[in-house]
C-alpha atoms as a PDB file:
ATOM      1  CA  UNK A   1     -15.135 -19.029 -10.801  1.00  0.00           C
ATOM      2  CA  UNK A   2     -12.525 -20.285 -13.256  1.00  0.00           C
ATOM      3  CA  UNK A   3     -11.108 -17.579 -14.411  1.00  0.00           C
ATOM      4  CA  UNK A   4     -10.796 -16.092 -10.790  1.00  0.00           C
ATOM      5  CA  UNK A   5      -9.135 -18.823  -9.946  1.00  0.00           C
ATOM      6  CA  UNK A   6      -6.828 -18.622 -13.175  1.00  0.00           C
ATOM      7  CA  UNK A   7      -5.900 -14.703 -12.108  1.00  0.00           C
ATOM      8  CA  UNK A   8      -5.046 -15.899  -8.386  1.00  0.00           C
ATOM      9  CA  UNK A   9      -2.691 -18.671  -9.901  1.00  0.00           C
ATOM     10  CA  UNK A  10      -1.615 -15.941 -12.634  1.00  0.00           C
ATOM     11  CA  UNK A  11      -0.773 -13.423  -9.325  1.00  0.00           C
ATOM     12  CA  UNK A  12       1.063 -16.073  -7.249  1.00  0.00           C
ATOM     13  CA  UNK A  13       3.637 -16.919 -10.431  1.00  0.00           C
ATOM     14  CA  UNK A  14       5.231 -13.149 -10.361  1.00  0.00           C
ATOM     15  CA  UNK A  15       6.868 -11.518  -7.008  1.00  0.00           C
ATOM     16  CA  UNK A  16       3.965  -8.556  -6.843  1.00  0.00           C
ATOM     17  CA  UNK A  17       1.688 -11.015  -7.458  1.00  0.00           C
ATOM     18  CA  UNK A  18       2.679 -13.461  -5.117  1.00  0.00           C
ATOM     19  CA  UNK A  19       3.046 -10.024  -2.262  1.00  0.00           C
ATOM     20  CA  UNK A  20      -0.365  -8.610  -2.684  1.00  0.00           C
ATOM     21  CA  UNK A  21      -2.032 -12.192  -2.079  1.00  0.00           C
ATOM     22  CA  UNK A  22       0.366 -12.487   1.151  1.00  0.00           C
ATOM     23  CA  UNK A  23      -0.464  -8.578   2.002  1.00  0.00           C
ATOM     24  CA  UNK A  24      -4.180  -9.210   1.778  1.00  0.00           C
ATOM     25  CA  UNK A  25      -4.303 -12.764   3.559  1.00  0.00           C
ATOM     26  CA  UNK A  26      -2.121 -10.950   6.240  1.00  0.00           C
ATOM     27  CA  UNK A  27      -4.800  -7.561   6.604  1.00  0.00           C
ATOM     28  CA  UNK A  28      -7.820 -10.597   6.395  1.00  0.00           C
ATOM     29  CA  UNK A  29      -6.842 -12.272   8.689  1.00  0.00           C
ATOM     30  CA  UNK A  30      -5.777  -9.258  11.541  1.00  0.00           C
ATOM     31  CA  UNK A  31      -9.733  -7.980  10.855  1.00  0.00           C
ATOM     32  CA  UNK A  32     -10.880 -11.585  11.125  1.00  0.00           C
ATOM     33  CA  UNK A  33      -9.163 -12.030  14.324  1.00  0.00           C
ATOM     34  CA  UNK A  34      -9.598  -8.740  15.632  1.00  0.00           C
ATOM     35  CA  UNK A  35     -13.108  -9.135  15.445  1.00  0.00           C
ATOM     36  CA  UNK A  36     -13.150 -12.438  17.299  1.00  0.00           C
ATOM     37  CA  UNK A  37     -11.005 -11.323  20.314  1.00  0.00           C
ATOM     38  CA  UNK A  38     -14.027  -9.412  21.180  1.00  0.00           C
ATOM     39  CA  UNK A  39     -16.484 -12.103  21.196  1.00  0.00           C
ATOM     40  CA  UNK A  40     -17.338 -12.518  24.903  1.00  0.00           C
ATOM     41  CA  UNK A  41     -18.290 -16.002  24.757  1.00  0.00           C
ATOM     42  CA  UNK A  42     -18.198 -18.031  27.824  1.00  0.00           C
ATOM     43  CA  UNK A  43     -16.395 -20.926  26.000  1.00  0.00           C
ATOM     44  CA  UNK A  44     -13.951 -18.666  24.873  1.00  0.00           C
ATOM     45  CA  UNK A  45     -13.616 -20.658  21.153  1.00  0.00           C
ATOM     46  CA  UNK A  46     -13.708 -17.606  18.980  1.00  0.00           C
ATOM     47  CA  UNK A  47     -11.155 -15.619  21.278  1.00  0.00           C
ATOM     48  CA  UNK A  48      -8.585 -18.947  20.720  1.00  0.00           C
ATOM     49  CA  UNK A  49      -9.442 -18.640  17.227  1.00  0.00           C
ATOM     50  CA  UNK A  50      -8.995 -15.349  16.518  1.00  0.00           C
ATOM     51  CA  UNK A  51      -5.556 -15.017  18.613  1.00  0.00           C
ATOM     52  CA  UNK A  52      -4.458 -17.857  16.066  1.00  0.00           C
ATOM     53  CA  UNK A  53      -5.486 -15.609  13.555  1.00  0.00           C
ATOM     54  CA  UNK A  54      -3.631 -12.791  14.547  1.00  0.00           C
ATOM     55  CA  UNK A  55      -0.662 -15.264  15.304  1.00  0.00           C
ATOM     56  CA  UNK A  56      -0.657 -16.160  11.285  1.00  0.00           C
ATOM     57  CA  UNK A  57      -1.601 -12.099  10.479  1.00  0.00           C
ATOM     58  CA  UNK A  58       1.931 -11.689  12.399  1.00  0.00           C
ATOM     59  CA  UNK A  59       3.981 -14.415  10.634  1.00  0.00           C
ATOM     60  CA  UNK A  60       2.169 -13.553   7.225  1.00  0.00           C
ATOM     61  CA  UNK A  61       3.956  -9.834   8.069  1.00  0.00           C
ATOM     62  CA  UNK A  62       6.917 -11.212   9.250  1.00  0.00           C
ATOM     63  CA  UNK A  63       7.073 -12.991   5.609  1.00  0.00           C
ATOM     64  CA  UNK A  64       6.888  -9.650   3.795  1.00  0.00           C
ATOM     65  CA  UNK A  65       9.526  -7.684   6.027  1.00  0.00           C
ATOM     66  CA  UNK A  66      11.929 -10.558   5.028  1.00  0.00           C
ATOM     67  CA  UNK A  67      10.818 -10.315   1.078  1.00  0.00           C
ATOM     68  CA  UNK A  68      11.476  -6.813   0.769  1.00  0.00           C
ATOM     69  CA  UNK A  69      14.978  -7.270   1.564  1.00  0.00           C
ATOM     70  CA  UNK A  70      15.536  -7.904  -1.905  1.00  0.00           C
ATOM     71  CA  UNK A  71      13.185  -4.974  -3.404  1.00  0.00           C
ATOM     72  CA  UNK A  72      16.312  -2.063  -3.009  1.00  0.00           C
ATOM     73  CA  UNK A  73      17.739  -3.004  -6.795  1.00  0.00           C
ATOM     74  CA  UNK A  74      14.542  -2.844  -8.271  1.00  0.00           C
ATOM     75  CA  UNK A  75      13.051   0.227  -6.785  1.00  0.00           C
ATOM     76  CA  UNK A  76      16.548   2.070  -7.797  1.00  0.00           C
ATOM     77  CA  UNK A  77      16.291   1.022 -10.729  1.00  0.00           C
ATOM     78  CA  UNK A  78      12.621   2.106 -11.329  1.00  0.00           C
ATOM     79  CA  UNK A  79      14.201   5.500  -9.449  1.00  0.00           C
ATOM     80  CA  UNK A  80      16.762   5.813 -12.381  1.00  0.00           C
ATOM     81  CA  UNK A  81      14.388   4.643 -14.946  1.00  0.00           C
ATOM     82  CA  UNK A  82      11.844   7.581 -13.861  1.00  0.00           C
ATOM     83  CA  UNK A  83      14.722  10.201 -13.234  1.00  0.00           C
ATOM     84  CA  UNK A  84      13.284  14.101 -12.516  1.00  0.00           C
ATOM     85  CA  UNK A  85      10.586  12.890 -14.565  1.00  0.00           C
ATOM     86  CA  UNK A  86      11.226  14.404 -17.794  1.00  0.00           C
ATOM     87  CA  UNK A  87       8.268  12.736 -19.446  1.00  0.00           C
ATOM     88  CA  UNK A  88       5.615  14.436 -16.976  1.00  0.00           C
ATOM     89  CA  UNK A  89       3.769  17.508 -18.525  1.00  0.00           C
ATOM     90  CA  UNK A  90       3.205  19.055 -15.209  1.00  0.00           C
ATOM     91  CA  UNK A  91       6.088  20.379 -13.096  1.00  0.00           C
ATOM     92  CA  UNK A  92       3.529  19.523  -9.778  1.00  0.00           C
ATOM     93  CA  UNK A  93       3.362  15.523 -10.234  1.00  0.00           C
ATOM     94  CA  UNK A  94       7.188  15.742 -11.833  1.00  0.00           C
ATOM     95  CA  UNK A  95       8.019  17.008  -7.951  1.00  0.00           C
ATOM     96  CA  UNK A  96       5.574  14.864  -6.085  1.00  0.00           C
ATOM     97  CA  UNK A  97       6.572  11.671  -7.788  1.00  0.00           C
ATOM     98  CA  UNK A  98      10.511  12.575  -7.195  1.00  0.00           C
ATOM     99  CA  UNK A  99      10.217  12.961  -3.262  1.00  0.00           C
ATOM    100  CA  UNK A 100       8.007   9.758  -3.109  1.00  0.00           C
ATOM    101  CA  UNK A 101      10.755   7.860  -5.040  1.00  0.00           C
ATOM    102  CA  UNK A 102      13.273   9.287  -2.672  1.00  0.00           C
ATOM    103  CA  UNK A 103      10.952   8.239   0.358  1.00  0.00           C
ATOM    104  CA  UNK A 104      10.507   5.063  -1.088  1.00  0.00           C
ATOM    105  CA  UNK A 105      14.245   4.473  -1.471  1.00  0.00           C
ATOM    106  CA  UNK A 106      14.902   5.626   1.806  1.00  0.00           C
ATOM    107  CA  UNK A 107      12.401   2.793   3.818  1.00  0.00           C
ATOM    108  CA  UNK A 108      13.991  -0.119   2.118  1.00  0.00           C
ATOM    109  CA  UNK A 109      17.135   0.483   3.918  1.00  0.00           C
ATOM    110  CA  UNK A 110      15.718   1.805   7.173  1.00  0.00           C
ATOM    111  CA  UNK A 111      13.198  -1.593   7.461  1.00  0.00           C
ATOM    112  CA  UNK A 112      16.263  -3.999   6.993  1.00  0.00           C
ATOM    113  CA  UNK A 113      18.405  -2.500   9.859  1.00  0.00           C
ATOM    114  CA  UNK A 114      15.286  -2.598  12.077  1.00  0.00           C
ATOM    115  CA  UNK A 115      14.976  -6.230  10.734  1.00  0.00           C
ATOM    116  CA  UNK A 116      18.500  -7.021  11.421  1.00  0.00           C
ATOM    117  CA  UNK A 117      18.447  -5.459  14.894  1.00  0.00           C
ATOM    118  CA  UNK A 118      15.364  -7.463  15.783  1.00  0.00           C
ATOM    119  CA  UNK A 119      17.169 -10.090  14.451  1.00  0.00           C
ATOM    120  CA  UNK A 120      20.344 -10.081  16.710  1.00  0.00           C
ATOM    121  CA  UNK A 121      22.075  -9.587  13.423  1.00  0.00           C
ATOM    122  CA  UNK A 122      23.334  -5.524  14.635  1.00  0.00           C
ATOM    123  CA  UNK A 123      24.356  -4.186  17.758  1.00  0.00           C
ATOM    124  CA  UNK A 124      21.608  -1.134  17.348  1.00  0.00           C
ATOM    125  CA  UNK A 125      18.126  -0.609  18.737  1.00  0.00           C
ATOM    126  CA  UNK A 126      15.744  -1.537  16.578  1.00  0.00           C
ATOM    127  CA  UNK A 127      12.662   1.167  17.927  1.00  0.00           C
ATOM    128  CA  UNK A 128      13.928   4.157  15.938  1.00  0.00           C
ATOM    129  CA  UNK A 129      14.674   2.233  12.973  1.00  0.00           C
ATOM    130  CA  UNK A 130      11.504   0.912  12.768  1.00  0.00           C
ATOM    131  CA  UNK A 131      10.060   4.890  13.592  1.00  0.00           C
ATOM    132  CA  UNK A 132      11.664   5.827  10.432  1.00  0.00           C
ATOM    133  CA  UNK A 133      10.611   3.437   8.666  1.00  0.00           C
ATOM    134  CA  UNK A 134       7.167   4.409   9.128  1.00  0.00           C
ATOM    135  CA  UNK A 135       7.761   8.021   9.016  1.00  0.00           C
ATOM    136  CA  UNK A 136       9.100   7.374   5.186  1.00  0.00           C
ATOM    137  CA  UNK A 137       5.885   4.905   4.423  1.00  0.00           C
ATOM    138  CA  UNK A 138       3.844   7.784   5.595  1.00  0.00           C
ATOM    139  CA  UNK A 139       5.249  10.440   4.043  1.00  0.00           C
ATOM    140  CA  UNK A 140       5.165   8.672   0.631  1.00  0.00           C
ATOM    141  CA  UNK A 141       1.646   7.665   1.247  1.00  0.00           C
ATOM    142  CA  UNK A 142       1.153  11.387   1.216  1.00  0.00           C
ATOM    143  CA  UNK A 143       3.060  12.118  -1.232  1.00  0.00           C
ATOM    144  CA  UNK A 144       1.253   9.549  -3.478  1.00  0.00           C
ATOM    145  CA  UNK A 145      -2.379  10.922  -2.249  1.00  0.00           C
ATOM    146  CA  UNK A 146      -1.474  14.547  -3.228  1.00  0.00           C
ATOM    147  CA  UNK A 147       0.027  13.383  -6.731  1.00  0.00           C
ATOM    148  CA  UNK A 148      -3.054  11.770  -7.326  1.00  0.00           C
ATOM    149  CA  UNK A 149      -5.430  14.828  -6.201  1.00  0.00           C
ATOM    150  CA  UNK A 150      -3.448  16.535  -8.764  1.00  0.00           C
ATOM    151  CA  UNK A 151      -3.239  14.149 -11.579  1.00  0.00           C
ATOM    152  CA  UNK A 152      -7.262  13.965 -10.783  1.00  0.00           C
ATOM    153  CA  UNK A 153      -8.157  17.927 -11.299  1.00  0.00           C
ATOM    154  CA  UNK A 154      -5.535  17.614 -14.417  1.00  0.00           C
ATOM    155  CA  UNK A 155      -7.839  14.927 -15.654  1.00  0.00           C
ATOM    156  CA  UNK A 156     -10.647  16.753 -15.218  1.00  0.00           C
ATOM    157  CA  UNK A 157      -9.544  19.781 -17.160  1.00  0.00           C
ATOM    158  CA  UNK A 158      -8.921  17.171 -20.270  1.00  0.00           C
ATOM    159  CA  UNK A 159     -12.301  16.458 -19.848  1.00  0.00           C
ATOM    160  CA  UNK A 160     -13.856  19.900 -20.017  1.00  0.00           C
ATOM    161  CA  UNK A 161     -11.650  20.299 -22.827  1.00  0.00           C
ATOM    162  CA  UNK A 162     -13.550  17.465 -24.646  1.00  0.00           C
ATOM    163  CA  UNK A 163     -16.544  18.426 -23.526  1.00  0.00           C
ATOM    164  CA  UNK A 164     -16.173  21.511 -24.811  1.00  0.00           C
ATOM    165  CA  UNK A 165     -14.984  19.853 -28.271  1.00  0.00           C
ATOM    166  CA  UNK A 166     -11.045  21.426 -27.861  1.00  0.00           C
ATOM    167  CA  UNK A 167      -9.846  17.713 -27.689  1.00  0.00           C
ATOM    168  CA  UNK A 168     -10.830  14.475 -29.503  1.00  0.00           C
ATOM    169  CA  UNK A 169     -13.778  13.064 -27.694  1.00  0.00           C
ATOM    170  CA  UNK A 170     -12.363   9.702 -28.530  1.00  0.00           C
ATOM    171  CA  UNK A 171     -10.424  10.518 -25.003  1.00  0.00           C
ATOM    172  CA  UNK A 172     -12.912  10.405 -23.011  1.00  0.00           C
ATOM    173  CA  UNK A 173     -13.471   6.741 -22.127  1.00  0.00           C
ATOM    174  CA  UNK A 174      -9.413   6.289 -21.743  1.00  0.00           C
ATOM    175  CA  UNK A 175      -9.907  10.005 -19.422  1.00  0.00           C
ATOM    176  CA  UNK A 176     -12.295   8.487 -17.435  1.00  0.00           C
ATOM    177  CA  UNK A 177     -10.566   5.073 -16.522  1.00  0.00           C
ATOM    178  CA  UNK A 178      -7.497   7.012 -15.420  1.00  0.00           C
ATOM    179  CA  UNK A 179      -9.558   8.987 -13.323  1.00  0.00           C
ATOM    180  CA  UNK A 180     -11.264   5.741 -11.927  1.00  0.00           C
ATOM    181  CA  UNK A 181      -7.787   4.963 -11.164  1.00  0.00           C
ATOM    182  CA  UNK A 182      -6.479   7.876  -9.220  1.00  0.00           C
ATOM    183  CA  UNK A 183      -9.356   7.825  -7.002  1.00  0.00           C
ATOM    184  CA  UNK A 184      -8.984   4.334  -6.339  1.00  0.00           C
ATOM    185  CA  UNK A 185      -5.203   4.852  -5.593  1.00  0.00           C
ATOM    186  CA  UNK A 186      -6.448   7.920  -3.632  1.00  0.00           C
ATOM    187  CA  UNK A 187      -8.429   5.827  -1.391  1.00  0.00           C
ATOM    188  CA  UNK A 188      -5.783   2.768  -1.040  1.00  0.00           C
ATOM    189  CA  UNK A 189      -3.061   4.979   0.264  1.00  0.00           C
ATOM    190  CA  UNK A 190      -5.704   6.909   2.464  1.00  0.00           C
ATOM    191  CA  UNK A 191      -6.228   3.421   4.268  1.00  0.00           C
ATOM    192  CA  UNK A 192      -2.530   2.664   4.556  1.00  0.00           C
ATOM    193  CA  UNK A 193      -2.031   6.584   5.790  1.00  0.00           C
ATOM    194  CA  UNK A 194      -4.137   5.589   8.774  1.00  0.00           C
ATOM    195  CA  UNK A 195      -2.232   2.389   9.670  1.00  0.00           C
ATOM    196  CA  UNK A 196       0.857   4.434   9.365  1.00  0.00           C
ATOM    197  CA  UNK A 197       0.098   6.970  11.825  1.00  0.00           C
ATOM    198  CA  UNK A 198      -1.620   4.396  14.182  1.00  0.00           C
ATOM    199  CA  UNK A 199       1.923   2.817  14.210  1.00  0.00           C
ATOM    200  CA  UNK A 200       3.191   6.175  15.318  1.00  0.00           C
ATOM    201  CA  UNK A 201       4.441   7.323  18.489  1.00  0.00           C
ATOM    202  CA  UNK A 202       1.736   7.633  21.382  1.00  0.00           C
ATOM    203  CA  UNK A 203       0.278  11.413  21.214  1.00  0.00           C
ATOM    204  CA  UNK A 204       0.991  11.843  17.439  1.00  0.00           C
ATOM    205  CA  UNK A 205      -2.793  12.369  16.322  1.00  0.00           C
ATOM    206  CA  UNK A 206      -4.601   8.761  16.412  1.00  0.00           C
ATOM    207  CA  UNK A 207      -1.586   6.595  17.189  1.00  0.00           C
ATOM    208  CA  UNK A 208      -1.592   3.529  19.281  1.00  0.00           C
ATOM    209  CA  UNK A 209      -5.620   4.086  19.507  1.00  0.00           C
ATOM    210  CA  UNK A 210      -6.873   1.328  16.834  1.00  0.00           C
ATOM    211  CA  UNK A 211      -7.721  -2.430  17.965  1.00  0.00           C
ATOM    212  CA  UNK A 212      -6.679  -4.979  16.032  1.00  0.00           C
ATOM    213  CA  UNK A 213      -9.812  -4.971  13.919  1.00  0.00           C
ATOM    214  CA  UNK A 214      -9.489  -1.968  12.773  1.00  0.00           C
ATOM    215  CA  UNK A 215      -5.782  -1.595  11.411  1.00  0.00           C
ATOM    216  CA  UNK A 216      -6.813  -5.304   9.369  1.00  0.00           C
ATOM    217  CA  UNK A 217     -10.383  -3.651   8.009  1.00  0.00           C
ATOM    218  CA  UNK A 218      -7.639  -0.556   7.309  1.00  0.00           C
ATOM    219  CA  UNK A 219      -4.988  -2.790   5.377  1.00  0.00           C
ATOM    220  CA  UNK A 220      -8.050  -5.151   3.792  1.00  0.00           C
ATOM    221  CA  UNK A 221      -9.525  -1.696   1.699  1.00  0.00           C
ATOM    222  CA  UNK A 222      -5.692  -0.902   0.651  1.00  0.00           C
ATOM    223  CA  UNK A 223      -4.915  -4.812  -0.261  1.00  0.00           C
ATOM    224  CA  UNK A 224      -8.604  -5.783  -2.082  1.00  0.00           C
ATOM    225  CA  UNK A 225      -8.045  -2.089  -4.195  1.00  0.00           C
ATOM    226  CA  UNK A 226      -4.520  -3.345  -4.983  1.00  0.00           C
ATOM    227  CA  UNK A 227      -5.547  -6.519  -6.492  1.00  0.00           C
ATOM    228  CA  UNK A 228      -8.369  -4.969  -8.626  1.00  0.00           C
ATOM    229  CA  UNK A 229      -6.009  -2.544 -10.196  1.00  0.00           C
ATOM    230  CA  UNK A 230      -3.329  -5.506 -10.776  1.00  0.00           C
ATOM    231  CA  UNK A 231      -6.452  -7.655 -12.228  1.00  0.00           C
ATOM    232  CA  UNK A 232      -7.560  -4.730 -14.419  1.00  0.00           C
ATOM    233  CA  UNK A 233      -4.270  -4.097 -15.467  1.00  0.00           C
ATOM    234  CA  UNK A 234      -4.003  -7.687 -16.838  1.00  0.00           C
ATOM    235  CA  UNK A 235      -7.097  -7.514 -18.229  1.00  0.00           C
ATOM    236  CA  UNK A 236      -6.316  -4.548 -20.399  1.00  0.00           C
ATOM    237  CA  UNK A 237      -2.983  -6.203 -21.682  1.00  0.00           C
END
């Protein structure tokens, strides 16, 4: 219990940290609420309770949208950092990472003038800003899910390799964890993915169609998986 409690202090003391305690508080409490508002109680106490939830779920989003209005720089700079990706041994992932860096850098700018215009703050309709925005998250979500499908079966080949004593079986355990990873990463982005086209135009495959529960039980999977990589990654250093 200590030490849990040591890693959510450790989390809340950087920026990511502090974001994927908000993100997951903000998913919690949409699935928590969601689930409420359908309680057909004649006293009607969980429906008041979870449309308070949902009420914080909004303002805990709200927080975020405002936070990333300050993540351009460092994305660009991790975008300059990673380059074409001259470090990557496959020409696949070098491509797949480069167009999700570009559709990363392109949402930053997109969210903040739908921000702004919900704000009062620009004389433009806020809608389409807001549609591109989500067009960008999902197509980087895709991106990311076929980079890691690839990065998975590239894995995999190591692994027959050591199997097959070509490569130093030492590998194997560090082989494994990074496949752990993917497929963890794999199903993150998958949740996200459905939120993303849920927030979609009406028509466009499933969107507009999930209740409340479901895009919180959606963001929940995505936000729980992101804190167990960030607490494995700390672990490891």
């Amino acid at each position: 219990m200590q030490r849990a409690v040591e890693e959510l202090v450790q989390a809340l003391e950087t920026y990511r940290g502090r974001d994927k305690v908000i993100r997951t508080a903000c998913y919690g409490a949409q699935l928590v609420g969601g689930v409420l508002c359908r309680d057909s109680s004649p006293d009607g106490s969980s429906r008041r309770l979870g449309r308070s939830l949902l009420l914080l779920s909004a303002q805990l989003s709200h927080c975020r949208t405002i936070l990333r209005l300050f993540d351009d720089l460092s994305m660009l700079a991790y975008s300059h950092s990673y380059g074409l990706g001259a470090t990557e041994e496959d020409l696949c992932v070098r491509g797949l990472s480069v167009l999700t860096n570009m559709a990363d850098q392109l949402y930053y700018p997109c969210e903040h003038v739908a921000w702004a215009a919900d704000a009062h703050l620009v004389p433009v309709q806020s809608q389409r800003w807001w549609l591109l925005s989500t067009v960008l998250w999902g197509t980087s979500l895709l991106l990311s899910i076929l980079r890691s499908v690839r990065v998975v079966v590239l894995l995999k080949r190591k692994l027959q390799k050591c199997d097959r004593g070509e490569e130093d079986r030492s590998r194997v355990p560090g082989l494994c964890r990074q496949v752990k990873v993917e497929l963890l990463s794999m199903v993150s982005n998958a949740a996200d993915l459905c939120n993303a086209v849920h927030w979609m135009p009406p028509g466009f495959l499933w969107a507009g169609r999930f209740p409340e529960w479901t895009v919180g039980l959606m963001g929940t999977i995505s936000s729980v998986i992101g804190l167990l990589k960030m607490s494995s990654s700390q672990s490891e250093a």
